[in-house]
PDB file of N, CA and C in Angstrom:
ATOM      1  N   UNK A   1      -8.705  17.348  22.830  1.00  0.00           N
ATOM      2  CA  UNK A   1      -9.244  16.949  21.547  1.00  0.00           C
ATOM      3  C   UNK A   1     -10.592  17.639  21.364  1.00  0.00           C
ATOM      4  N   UNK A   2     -10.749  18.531  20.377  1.00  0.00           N
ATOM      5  CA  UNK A   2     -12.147  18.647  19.992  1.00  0.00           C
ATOM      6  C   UNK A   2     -13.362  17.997  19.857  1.00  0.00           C
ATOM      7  N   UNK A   3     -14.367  18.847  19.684  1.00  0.00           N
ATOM      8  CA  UNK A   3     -15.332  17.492  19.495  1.00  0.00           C
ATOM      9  C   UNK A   3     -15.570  18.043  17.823  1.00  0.00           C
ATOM     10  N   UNK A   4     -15.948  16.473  16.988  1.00  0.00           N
ATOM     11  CA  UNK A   4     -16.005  16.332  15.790  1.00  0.00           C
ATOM     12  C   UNK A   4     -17.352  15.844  15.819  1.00  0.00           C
ATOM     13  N   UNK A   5     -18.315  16.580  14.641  1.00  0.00           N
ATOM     14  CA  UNK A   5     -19.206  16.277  14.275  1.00  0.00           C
ATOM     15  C   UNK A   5     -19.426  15.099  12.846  1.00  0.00           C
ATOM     16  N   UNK A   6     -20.512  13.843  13.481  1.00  0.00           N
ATOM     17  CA  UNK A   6     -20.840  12.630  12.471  1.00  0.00           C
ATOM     18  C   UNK A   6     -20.505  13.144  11.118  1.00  0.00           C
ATOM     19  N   UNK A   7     -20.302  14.203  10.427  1.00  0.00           N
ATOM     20  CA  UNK A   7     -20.315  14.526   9.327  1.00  0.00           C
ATOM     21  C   UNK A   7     -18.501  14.230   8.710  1.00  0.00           C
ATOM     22  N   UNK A   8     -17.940  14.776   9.845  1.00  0.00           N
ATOM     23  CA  UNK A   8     -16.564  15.125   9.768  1.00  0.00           C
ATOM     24  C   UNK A   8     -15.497  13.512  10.286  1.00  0.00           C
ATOM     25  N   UNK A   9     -16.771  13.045  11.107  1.00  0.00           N
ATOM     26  CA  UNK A   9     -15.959  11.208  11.634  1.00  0.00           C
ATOM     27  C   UNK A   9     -16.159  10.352  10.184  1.00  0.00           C
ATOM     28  N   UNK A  10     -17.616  10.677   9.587  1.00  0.00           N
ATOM     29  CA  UNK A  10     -17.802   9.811   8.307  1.00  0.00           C
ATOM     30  C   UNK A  10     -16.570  10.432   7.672  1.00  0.00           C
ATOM     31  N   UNK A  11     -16.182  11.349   7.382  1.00  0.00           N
ATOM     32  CA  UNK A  11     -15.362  11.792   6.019  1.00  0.00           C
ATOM     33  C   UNK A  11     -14.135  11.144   6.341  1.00  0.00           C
ATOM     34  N   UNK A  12     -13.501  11.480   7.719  1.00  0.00           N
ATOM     35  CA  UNK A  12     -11.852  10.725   8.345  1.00  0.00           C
ATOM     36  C   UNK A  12     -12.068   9.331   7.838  1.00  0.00           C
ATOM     37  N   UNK A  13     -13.017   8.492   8.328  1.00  0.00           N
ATOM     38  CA  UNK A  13     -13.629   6.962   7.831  1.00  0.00           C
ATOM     39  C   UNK A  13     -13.203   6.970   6.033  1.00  0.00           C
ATOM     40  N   UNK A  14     -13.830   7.828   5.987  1.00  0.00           N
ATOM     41  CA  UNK A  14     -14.036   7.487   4.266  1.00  0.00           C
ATOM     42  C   UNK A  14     -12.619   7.518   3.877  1.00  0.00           C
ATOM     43  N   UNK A  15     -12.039   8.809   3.983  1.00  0.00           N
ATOM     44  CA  UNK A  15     -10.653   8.984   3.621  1.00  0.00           C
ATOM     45  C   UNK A  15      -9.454   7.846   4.077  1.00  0.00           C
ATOM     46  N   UNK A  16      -9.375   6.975   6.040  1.00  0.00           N
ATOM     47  CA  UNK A  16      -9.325   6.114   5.884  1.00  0.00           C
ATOM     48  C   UNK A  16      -9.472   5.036   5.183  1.00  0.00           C
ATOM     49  N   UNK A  17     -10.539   4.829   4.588  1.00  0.00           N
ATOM     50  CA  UNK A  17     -10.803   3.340   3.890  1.00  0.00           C
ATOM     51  C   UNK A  17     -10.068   3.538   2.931  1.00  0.00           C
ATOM     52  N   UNK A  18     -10.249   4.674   2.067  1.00  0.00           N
ATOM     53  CA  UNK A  18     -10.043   4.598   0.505  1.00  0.00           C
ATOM     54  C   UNK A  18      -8.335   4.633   1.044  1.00  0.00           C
ATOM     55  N   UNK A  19      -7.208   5.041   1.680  1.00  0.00           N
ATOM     56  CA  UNK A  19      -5.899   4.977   2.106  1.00  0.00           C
ATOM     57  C   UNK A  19      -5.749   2.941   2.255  1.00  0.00           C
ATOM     58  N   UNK A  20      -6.751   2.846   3.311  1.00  0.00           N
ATOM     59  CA  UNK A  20      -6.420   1.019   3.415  1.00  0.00           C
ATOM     60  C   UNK A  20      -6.765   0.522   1.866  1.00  0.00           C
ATOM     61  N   UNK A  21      -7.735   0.664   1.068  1.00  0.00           N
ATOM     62  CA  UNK A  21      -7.951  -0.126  -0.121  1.00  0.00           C
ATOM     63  C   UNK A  21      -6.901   0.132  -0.749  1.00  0.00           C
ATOM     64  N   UNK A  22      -6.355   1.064  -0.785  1.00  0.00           N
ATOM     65  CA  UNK A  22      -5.243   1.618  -2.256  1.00  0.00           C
ATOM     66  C   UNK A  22      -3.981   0.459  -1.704  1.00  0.00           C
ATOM     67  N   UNK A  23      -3.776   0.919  -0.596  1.00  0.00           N
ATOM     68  CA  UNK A  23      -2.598   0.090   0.204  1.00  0.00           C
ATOM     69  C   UNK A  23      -2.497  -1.506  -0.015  1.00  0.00           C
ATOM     70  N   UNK A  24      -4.088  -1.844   0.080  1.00  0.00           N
ATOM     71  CA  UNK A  24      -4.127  -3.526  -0.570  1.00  0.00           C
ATOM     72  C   UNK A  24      -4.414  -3.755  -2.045  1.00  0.00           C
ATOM     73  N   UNK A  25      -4.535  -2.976  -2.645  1.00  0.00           N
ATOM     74  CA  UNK A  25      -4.563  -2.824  -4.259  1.00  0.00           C
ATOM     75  C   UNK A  25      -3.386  -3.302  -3.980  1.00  0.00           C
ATOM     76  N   UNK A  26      -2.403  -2.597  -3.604  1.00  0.00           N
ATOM     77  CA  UNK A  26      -1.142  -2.408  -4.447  1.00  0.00           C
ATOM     78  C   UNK A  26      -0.226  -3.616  -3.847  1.00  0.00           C
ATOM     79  N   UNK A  27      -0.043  -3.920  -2.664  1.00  0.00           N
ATOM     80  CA  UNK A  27      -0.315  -5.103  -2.003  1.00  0.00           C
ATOM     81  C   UNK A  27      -0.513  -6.711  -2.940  1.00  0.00           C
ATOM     82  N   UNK A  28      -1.728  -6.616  -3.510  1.00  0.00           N
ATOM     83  CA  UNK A  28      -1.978  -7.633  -4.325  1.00  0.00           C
ATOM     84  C   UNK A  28      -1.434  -7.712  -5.514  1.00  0.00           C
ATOM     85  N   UNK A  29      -1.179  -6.383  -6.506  1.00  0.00           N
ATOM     86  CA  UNK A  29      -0.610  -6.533  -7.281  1.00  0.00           C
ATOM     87  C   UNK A  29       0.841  -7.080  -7.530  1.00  0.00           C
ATOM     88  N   UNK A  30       1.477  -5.920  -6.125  1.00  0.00           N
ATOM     89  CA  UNK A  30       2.744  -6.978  -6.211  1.00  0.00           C
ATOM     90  C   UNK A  30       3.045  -8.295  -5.814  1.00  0.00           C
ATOM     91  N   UNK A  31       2.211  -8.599  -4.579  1.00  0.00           N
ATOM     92  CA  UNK A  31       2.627 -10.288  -4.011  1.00  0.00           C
ATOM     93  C   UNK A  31       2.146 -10.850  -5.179  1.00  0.00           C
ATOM     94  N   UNK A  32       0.400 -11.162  -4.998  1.00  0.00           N
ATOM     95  CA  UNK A  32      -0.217 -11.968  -6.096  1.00  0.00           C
ATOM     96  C   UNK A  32       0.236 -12.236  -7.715  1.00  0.00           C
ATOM     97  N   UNK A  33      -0.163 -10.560  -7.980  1.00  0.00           N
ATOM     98  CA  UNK A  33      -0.276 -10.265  -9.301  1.00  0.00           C
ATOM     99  C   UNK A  33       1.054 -10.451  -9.913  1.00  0.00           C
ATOM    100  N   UNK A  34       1.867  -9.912  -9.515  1.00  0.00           N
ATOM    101  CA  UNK A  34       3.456  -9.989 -10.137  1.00  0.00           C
ATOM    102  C   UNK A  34       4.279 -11.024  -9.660  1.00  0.00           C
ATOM    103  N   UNK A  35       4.423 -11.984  -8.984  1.00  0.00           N
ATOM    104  CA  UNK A  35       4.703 -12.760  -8.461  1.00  0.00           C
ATOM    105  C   UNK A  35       4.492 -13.955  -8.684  1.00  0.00           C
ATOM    106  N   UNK A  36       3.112 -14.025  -9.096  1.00  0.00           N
ATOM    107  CA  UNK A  36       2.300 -15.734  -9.324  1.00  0.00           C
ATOM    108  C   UNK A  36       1.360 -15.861 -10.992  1.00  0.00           C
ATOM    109  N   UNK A  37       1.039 -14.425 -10.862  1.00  0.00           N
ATOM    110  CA  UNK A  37      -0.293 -14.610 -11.932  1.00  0.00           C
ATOM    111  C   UNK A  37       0.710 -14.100 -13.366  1.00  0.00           C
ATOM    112  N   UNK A  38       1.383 -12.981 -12.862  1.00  0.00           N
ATOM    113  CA  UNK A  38       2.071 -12.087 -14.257  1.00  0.00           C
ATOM    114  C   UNK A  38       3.131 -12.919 -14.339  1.00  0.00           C
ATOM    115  N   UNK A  39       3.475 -13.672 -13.532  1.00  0.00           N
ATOM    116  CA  UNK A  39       5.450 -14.541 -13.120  1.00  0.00           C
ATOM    117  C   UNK A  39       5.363 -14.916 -15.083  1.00  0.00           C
ATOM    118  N   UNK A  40       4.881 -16.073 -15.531  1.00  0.00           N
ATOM    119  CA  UNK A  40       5.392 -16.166 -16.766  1.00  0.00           C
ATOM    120  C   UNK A  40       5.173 -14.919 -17.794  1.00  0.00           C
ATOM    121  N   UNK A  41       4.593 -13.611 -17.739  1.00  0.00           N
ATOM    122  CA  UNK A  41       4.626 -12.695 -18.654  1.00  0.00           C
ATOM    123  C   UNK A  41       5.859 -11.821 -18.183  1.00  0.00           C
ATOM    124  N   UNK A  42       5.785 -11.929 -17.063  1.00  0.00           N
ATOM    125  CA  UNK A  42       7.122 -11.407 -16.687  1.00  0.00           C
ATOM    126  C   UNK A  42       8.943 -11.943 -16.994  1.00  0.00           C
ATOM    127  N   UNK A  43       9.142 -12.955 -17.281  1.00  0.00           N
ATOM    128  CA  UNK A  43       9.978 -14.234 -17.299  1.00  0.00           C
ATOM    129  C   UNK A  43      11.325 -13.217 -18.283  1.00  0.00           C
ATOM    130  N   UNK A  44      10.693 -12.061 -19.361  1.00  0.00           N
ATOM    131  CA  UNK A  44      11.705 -12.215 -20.511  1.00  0.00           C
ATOM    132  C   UNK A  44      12.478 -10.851 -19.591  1.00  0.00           C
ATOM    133  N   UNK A  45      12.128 -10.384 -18.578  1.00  0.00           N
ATOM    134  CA  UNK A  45      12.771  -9.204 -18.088  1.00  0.00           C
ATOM    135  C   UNK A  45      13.555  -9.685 -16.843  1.00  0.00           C
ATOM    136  N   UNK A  46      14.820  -9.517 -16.933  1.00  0.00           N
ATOM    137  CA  UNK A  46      16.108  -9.776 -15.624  1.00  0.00           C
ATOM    138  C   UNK A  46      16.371  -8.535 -14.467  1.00  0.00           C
ATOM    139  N   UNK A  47      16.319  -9.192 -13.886  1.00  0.00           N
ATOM    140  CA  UNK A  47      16.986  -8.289 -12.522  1.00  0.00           C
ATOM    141  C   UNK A  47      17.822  -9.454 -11.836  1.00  0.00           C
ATOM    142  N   UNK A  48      19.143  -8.218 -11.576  1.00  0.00           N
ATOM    143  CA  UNK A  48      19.884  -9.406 -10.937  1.00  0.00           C
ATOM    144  C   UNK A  48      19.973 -10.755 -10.550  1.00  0.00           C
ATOM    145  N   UNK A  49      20.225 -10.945 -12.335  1.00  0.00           N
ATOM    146  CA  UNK A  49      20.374 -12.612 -12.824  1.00  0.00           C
ATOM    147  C   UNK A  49      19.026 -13.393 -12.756  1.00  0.00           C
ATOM    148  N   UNK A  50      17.772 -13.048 -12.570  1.00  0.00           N
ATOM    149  CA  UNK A  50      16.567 -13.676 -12.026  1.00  0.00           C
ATOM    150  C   UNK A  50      15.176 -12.974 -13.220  1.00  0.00           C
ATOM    151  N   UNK A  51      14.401 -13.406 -13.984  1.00  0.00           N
ATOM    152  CA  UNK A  51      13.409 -12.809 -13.908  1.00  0.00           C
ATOM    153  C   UNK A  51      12.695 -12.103 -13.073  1.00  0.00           C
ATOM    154  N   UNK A  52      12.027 -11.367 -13.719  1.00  0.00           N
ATOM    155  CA  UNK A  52      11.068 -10.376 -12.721  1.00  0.00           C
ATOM    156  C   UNK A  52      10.062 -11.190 -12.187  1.00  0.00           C
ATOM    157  N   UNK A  53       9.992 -11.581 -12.369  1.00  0.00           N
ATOM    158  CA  UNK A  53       8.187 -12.429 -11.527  1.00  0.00           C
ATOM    159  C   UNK A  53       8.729 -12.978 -10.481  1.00  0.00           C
ATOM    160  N   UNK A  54      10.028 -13.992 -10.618  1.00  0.00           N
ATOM    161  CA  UNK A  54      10.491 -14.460  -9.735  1.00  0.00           C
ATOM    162  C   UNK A  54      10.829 -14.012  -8.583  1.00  0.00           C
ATOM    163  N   UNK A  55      11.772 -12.565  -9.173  1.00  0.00           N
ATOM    164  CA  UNK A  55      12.842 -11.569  -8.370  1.00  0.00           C
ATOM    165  C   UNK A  55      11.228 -10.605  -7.457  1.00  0.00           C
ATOM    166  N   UNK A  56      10.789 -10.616  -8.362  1.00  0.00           N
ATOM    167  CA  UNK A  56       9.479  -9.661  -7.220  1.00  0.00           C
ATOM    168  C   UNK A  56       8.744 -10.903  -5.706  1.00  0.00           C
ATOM    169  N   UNK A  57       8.705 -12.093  -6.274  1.00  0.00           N
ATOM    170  CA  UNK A  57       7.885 -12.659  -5.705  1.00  0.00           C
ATOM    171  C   UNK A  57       8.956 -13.159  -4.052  1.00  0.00           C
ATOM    172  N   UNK A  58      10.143 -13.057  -4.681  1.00  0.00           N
ATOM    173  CA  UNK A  58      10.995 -13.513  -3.507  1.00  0.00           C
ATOM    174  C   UNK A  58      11.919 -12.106  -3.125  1.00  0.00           C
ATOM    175  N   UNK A  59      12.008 -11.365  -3.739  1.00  0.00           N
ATOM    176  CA  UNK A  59      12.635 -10.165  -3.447  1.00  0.00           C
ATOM    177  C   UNK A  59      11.902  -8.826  -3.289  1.00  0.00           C
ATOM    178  N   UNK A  60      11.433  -8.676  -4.640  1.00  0.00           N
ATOM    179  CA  UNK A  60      10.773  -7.466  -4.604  1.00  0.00           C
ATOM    180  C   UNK A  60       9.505  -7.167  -3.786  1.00  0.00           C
ATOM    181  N   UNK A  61       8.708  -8.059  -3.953  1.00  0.00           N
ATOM    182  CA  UNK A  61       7.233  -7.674  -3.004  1.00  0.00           C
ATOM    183  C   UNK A  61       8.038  -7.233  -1.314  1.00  0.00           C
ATOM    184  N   UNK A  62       9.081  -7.985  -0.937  1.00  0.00           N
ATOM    185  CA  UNK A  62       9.114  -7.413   0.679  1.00  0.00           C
ATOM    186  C   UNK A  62       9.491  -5.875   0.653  1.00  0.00           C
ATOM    187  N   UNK A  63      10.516  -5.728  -0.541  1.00  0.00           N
ATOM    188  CA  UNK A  63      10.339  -4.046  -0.992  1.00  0.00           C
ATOM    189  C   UNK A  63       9.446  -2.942  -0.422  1.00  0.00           C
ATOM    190  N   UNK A  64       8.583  -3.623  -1.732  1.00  0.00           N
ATOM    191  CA  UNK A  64       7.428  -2.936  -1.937  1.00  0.00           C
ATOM    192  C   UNK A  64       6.554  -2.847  -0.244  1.00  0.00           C
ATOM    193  N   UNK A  65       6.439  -3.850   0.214  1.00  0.00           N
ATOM    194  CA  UNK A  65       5.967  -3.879   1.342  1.00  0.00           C
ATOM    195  C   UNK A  65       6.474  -2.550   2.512  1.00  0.00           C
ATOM    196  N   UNK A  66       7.742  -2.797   2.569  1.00  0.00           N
ATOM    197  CA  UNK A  66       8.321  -1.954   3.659  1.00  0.00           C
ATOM    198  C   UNK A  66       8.226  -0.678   3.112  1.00  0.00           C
ATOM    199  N   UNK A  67       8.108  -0.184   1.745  1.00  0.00           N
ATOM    200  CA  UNK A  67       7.754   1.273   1.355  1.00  0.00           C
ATOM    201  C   UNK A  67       6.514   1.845   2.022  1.00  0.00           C
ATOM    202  N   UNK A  68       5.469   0.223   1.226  1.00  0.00           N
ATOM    203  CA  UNK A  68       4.536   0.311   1.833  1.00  0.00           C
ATOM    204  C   UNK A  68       3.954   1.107   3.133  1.00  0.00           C
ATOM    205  N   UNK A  69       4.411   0.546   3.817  1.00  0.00           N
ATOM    206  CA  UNK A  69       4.706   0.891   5.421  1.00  0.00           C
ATOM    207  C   UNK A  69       4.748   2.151   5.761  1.00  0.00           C
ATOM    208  N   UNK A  70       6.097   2.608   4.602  1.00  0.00           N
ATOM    209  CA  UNK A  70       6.108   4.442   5.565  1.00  0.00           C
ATOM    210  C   UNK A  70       5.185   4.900   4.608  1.00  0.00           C
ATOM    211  N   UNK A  71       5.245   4.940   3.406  1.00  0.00           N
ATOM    212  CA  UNK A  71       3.913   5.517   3.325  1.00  0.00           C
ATOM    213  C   UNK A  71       2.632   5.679   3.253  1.00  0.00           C
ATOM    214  N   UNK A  72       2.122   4.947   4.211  1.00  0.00           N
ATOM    215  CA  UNK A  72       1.024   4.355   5.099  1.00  0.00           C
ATOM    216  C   UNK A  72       1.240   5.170   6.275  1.00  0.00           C
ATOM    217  N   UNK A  73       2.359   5.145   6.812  1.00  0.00           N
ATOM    218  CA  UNK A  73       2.468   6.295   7.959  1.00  0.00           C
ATOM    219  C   UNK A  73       2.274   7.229   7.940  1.00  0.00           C
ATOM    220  N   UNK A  74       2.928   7.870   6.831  1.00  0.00           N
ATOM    221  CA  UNK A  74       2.834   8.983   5.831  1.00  0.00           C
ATOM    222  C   UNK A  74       1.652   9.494   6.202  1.00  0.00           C
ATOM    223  N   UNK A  75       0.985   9.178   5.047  1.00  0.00           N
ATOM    224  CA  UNK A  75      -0.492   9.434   5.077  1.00  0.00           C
ATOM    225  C   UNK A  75      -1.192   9.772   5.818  1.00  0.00           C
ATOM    226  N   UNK A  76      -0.983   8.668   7.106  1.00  0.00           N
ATOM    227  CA  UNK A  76      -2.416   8.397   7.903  1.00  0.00           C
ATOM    228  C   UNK A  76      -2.148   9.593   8.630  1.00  0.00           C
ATOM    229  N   UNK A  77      -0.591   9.832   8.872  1.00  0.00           N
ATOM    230  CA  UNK A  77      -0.339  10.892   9.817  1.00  0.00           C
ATOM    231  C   UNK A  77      -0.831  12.180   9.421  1.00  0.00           C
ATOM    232  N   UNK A  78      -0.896  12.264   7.996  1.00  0.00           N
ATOM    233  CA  UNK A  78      -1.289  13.704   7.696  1.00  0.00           C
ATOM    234  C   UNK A  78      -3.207  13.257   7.614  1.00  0.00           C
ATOM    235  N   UNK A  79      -3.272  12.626   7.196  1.00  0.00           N
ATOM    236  CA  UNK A  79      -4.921  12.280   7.405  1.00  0.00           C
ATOM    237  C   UNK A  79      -5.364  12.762   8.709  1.00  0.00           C
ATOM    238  N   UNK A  80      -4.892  11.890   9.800  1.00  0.00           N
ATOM    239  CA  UNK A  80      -4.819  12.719  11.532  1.00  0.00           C
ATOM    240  C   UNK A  80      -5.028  13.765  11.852  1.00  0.00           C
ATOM    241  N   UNK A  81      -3.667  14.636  11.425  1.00  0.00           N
ATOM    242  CA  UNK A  81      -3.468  15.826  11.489  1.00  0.00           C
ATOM    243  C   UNK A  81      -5.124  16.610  10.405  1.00  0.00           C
ATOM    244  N   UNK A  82      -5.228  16.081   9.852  1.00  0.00           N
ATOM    245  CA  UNK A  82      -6.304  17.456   9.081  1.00  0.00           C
ATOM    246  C   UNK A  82      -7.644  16.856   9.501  1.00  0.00           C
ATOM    247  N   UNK A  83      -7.823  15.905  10.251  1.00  0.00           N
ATOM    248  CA  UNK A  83      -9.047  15.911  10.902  1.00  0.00           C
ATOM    249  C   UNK A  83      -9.156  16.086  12.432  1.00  0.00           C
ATOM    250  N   UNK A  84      -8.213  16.411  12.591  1.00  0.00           N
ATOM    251  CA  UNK A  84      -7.515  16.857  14.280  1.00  0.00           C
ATOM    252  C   UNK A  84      -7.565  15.490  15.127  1.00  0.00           C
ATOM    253  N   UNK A  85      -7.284  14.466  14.759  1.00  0.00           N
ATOM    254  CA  UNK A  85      -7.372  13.195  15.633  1.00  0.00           C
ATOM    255  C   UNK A  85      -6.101  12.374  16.076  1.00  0.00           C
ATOM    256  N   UNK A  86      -5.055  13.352  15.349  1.00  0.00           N
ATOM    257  CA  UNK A  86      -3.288  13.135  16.011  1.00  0.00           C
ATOM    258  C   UNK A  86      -3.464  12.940  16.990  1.00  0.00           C
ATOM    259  N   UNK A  87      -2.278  11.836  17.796  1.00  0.00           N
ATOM    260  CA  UNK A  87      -2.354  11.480  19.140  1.00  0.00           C
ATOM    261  C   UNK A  87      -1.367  12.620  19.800  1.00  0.00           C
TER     262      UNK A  87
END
């Protein structure tokens, strides 16, 4: 492993964070936001037999979640890779 200069660990950090915030943005929007808060604006749209607020809050958010996931892997892996810190 190289050695990385404070300049180049802050930036991996930074680029990290802003990857974790986006990830819980989106996170909240679907559990919380679409699920609990949007559920009655959501109500007039069906998915398999169910409103959407409903169908997200018990179906869709785990979706979204497990997408979540790889591309979170995604990412971080190429994040890694361009700051040379791949395992």
């Amino acid at each position: 492993m190289a050695e990385h200069s404070p300049g180049s660990n802050n930036a991996y950090w930074t680029a990290n964070l802003r990857v974790i915030s986006i990830s819980l943005v989106i996170w909240f929007i679907c559990s919380f936001g679409m699920g609990i808060i949007l559920r009655p604006a959501l109500s007039g749209i069906q998915i398999g037999g169910a409103d959407l607020g409903f169908w997200m809050a018990q179906n869709g958010s785990i979706y979204i979640f497990i997408i979540l996931i790889f591309v979170y892997t995604k990412v971080m892996n190429k994040l890694d890779r361009h700051h040379g810190v791949e395992e």
